[in-house]
N, C-alpha and C. Protein backbone atom coordinates (compact mmCIF):
# COMPACT_ATOMS: atom_id res chain seq x y z
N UNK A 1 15.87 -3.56 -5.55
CA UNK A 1 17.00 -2.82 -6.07
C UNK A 1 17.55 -3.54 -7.30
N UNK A 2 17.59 -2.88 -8.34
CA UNK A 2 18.69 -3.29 -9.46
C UNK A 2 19.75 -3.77 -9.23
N UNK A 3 20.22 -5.11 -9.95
CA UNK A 3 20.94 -5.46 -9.55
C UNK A 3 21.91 -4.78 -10.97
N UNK A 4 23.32 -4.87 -11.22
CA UNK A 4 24.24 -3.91 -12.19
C UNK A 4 24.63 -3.96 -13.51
N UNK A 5 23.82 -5.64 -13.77
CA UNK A 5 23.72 -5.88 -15.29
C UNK A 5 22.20 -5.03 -15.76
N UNK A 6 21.45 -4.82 -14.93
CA UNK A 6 20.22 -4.77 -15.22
C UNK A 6 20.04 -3.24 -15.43
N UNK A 7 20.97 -2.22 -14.56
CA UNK A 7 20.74 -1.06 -14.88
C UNK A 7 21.77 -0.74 -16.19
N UNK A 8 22.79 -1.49 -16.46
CA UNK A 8 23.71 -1.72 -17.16
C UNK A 8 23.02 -1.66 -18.38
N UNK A 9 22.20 -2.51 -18.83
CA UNK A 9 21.46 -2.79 -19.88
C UNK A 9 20.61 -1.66 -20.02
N UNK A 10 19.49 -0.99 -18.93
CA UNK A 10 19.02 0.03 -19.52
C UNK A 10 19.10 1.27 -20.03
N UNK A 11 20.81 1.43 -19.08
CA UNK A 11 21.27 2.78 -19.60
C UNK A 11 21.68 2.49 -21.06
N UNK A 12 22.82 1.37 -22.03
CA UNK A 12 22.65 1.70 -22.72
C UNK A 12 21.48 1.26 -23.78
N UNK A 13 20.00 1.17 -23.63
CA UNK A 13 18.95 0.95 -24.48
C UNK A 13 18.23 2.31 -25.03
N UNK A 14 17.56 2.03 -25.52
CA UNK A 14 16.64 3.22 -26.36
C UNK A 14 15.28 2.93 -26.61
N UNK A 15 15.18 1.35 -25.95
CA UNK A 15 14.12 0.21 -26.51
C UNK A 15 13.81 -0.41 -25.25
N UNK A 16 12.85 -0.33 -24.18
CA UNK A 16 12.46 -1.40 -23.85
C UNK A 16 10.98 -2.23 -24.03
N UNK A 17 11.14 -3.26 -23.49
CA UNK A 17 9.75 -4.02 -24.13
C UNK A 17 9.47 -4.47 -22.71
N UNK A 18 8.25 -4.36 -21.91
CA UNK A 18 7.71 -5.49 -21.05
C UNK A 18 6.74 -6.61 -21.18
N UNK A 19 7.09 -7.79 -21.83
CA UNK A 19 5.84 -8.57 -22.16
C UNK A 19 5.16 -9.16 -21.23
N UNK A 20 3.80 -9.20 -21.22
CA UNK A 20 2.75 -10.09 -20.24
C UNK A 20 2.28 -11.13 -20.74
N UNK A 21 2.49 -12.33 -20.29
CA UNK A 21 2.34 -13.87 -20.65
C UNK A 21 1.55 -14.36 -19.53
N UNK A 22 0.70 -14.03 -18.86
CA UNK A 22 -0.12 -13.92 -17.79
C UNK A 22 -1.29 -15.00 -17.95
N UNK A 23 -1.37 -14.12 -18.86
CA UNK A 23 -3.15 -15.05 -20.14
C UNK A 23 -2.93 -15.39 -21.33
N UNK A 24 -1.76 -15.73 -21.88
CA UNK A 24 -1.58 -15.76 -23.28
C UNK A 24 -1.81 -17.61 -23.05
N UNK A 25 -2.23 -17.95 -24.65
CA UNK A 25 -2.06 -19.06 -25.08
C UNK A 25 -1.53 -19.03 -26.34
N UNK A 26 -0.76 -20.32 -26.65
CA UNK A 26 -0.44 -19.58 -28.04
C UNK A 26 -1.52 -20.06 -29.00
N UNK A 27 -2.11 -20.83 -28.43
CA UNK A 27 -2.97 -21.80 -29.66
C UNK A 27 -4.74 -20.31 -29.70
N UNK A 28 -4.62 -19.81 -28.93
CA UNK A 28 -5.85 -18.55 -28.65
C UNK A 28 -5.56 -16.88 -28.91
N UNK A 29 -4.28 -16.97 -28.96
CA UNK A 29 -3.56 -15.61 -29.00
C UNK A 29 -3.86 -14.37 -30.46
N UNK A 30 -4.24 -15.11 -31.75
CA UNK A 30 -4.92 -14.33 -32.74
C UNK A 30 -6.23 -13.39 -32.36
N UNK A 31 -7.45 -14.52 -31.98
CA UNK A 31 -8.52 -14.08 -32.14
C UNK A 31 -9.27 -15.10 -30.79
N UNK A 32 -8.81 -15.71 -30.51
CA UNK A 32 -9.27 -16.21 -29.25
C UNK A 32 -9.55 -16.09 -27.56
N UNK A 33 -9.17 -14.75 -27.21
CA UNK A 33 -9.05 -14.03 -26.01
C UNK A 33 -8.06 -14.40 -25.59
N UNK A 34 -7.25 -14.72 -25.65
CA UNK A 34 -5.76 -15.48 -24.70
C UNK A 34 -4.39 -14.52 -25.08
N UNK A 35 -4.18 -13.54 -25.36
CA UNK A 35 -3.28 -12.80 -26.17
C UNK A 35 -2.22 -12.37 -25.26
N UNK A 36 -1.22 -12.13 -26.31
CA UNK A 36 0.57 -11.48 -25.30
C UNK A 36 0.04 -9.80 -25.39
N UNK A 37 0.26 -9.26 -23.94
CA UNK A 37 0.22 -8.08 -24.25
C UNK A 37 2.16 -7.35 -24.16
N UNK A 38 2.10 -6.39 -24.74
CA UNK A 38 2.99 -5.72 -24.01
C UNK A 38 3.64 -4.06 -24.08
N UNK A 39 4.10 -3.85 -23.05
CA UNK A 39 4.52 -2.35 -23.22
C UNK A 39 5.47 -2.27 -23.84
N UNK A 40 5.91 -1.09 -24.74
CA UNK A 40 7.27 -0.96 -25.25
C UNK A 40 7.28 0.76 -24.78
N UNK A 41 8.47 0.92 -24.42
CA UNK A 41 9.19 2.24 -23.93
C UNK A 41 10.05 2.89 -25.19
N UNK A 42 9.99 3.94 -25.43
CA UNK A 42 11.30 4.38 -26.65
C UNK A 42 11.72 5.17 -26.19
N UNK A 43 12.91 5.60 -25.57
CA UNK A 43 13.84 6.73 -25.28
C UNK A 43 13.64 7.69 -26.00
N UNK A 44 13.32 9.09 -25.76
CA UNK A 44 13.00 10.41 -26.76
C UNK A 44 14.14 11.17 -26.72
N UNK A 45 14.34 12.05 -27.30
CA UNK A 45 15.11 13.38 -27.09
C UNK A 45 15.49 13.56 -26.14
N UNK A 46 14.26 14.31 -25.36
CA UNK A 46 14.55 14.82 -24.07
C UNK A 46 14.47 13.75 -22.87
N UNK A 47 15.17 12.30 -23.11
CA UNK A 47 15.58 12.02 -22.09
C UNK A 47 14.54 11.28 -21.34
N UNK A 48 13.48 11.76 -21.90
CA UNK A 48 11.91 10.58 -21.46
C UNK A 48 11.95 9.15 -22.16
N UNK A 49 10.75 8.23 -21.48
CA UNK A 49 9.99 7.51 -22.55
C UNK A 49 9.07 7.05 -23.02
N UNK A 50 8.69 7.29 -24.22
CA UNK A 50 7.64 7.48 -24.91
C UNK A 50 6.74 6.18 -25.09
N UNK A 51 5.43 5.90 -23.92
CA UNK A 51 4.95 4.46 -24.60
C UNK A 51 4.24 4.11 -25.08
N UNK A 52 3.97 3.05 -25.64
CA UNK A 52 3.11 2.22 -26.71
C UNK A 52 3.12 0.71 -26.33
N UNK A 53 1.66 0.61 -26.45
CA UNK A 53 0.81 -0.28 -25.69
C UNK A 53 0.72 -1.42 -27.64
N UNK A 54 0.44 -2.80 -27.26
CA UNK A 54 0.75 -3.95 -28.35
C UNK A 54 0.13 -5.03 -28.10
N UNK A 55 -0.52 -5.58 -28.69
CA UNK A 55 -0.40 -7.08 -28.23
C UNK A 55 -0.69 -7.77 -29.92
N UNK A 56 -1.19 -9.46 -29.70
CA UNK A 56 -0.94 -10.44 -30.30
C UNK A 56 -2.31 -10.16 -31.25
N UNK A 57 -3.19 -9.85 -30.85
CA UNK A 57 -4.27 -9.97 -30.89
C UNK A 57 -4.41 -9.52 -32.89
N UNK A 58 -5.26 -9.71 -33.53
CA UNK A 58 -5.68 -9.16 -35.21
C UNK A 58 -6.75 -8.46 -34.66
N UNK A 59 -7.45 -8.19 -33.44
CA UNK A 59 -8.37 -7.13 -33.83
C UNK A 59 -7.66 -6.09 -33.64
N UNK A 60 -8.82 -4.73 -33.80
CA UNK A 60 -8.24 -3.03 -33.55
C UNK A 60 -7.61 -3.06 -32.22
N UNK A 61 -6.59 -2.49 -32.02
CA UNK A 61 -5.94 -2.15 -30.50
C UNK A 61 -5.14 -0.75 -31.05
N UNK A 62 -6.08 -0.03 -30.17
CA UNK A 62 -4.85 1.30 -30.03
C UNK A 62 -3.76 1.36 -28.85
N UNK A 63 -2.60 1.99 -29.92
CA UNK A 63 -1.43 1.84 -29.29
C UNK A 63 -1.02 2.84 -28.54
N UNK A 64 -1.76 3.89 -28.40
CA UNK A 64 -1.75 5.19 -27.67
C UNK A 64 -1.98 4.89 -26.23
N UNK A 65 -3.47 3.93 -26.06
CA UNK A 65 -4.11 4.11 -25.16
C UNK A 65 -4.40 2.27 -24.31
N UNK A 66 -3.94 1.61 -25.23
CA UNK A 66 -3.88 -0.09 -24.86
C UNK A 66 -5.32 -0.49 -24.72
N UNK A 67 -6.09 -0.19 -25.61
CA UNK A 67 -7.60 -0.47 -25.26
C UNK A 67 -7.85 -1.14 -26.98
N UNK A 68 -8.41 -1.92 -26.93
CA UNK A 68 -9.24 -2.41 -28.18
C UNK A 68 -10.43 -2.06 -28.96
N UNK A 69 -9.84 -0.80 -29.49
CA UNK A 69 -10.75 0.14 -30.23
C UNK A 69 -10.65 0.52 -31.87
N UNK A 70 -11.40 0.91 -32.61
CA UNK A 70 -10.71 1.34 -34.12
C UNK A 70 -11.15 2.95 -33.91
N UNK A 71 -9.71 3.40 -34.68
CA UNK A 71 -9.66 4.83 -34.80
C UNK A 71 -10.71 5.42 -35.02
N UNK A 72 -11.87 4.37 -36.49
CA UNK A 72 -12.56 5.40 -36.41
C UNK A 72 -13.57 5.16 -35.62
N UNK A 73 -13.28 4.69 -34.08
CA UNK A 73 -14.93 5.19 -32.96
C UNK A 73 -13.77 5.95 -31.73
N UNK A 74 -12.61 6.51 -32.09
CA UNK A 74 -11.70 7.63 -31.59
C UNK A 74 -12.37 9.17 -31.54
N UNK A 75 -12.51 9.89 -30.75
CA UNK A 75 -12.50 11.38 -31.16
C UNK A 75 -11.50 12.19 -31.08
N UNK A 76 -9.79 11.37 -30.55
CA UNK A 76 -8.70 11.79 -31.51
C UNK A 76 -8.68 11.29 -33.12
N UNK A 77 -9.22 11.03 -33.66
CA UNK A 77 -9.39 10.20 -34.93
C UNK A 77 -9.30 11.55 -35.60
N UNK A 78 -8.62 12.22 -36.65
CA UNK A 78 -8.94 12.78 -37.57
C UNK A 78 -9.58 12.19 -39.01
N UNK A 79 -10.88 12.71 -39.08
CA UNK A 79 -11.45 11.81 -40.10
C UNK A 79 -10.98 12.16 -41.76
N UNK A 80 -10.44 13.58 -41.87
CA UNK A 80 -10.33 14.24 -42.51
C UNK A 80 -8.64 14.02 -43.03
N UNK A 81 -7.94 13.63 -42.33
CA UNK A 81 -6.68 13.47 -42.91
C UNK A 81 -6.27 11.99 -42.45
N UNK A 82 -6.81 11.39 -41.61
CA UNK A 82 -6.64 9.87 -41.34
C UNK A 82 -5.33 9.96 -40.15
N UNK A 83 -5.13 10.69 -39.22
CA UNK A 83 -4.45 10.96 -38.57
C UNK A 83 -4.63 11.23 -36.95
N UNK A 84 -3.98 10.13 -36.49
CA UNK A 84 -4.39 10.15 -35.07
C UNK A 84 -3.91 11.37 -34.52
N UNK A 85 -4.75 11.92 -33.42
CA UNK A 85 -4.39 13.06 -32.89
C UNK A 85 -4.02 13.16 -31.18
N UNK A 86 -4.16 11.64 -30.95
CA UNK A 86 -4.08 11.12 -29.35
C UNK A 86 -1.87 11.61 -28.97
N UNK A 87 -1.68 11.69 -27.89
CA UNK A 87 -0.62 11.79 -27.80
C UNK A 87 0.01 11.09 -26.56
N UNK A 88 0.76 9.94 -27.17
CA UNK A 88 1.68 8.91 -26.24
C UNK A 88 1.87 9.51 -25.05
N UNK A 89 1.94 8.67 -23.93
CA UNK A 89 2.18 9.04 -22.67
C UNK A 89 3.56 9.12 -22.91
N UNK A 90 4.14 10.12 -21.78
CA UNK A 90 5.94 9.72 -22.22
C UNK A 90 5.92 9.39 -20.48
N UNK A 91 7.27 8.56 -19.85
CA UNK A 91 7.67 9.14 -18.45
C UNK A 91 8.90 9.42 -18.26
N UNK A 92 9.65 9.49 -17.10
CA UNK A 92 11.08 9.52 -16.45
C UNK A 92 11.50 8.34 -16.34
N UNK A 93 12.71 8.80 -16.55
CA UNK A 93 13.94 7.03 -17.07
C UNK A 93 13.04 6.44 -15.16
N UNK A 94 13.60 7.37 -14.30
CA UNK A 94 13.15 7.05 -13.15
C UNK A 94 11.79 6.11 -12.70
N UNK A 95 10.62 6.59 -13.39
CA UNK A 95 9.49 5.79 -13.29
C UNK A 95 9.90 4.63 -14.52
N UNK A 96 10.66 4.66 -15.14
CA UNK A 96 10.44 3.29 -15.99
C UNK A 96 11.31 2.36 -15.11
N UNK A 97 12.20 2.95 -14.38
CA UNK A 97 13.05 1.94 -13.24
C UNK A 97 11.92 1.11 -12.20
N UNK A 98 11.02 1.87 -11.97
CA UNK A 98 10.09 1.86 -10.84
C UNK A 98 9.41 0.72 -11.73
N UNK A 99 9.08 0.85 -13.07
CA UNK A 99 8.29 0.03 -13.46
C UNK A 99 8.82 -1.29 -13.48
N UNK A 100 10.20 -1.20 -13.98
CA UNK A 100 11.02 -2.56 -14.01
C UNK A 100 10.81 -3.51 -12.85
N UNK A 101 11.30 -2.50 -11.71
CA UNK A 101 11.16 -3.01 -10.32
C UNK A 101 9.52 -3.64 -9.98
N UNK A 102 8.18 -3.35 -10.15
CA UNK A 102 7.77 -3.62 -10.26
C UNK A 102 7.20 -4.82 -11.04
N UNK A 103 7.63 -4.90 -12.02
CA UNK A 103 7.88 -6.29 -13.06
C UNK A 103 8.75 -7.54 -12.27
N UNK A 104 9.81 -7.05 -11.97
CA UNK A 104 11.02 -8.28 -11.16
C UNK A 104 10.25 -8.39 -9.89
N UNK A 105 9.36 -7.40 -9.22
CA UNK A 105 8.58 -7.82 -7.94
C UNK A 105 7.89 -9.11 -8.15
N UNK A 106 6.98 -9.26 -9.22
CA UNK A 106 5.97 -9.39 -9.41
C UNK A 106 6.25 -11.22 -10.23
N UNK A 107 7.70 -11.52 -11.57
CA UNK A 107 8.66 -12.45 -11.41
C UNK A 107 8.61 -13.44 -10.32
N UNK A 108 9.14 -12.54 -9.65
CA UNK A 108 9.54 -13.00 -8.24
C UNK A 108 8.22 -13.95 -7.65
N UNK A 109 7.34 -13.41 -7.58
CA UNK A 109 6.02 -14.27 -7.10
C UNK A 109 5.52 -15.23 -8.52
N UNK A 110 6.33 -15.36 -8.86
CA UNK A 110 5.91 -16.47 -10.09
C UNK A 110 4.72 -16.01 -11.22
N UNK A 111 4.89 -14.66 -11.51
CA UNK A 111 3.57 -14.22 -12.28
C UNK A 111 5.05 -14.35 -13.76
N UNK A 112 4.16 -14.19 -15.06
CA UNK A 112 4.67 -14.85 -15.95
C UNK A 112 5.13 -13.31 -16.92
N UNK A 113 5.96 -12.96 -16.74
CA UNK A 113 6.34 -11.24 -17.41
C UNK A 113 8.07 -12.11 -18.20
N UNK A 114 8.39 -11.18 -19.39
CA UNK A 114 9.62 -10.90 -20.02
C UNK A 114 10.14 -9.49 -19.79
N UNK A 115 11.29 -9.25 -19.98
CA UNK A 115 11.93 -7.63 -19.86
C UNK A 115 12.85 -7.77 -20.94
N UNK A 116 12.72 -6.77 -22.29
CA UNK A 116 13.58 -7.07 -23.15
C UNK A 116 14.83 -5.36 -23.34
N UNK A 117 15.47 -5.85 -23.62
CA UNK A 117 16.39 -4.45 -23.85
C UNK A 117 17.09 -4.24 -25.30
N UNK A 118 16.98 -3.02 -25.87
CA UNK A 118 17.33 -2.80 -27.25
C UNK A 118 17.88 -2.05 -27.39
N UNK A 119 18.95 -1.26 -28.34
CA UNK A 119 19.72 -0.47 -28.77
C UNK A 119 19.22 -0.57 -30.07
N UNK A 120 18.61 0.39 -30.49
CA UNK A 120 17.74 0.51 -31.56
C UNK A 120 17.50 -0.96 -32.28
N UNK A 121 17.58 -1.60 -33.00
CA UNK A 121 17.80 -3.06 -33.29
C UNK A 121 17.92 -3.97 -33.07
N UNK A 122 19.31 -3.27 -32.02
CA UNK A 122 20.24 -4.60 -31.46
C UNK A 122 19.47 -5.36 -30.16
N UNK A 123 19.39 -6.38 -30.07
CA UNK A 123 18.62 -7.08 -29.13
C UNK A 123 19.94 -6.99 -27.91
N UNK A 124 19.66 -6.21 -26.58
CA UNK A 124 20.53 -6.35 -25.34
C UNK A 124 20.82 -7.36 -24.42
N UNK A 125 19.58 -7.84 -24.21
CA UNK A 125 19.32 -8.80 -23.37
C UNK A 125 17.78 -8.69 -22.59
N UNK A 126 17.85 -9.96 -22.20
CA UNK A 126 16.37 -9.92 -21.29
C UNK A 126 16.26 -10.50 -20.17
N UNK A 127 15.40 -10.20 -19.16
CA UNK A 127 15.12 -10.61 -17.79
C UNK A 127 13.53 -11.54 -18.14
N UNK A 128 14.24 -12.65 -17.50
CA UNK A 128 12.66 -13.74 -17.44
C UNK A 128 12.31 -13.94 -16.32
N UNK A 129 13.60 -13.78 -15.36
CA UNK A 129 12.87 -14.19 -14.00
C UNK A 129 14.30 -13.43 -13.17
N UNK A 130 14.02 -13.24 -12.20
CA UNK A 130 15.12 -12.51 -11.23
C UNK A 130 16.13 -13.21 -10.73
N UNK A 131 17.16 -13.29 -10.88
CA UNK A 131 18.20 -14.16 -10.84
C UNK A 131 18.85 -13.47 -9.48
């Protein structure tokens, strides 16, 4: 269960970030297999959120799909206007709670995750470990 800073923070965000520090190194994290991955959530319109997949890494990574690919071996790839045609997963504030909770589960057993919170810019605050 959320504790009341934590839902506090996500109601007012528009931004969240979940980073995975699981396998990262920093000295490997370019081009060395050791990389930060992480999810970012964006609050939409209608009240969803919209995600996009990131990490550390300089090779191709699509952000649609969190896989390490270049657009052009995509068959959303438009070759013709250079325009991805893949479309972001969105979910419910609800499943991104579920996801949180899942993240602070997971904390909790000493696995190595960040939780960041944003108001477009503004940095909210973050969860490193479950207090």
């Amino acid at each position: 269960m959320f504790k009341k800073g934590v839902l506090e923070m996500l109601n007012n965000s528009n931004i969240v970030k979940i980073y995975d520090y699981n396998d990262f190194d920093p000295d490997k994290c370019i081009d060395g297999g050791k990389y930060l991955f992480w999810t970012k959530y964006t609050r939409t319109n209608n009240n969803s959120w919209k995600i996009s997949y990131h990490t550390s890494s300089d090779f191709d990574y699509c952000d649609v799909y969190g896989i390490f690919t270049s657009c052009d071996n995509c068959i959303e790839y438009d070759r013709d206007t250079g325009e991805c045609l893949a479309k972001y997963k969105e979910i419910s504030t609800e499943e991104l709670i579920k996801e949180i909770e899942n993240t602070l589960k997971a904390i909790r057993k000493g696995r190595e995750y960040e939780i960041e919170f944003y108001k477009d810019k503004e940095y909210l605050g973050k969860i490193t470990k479950d207090e």
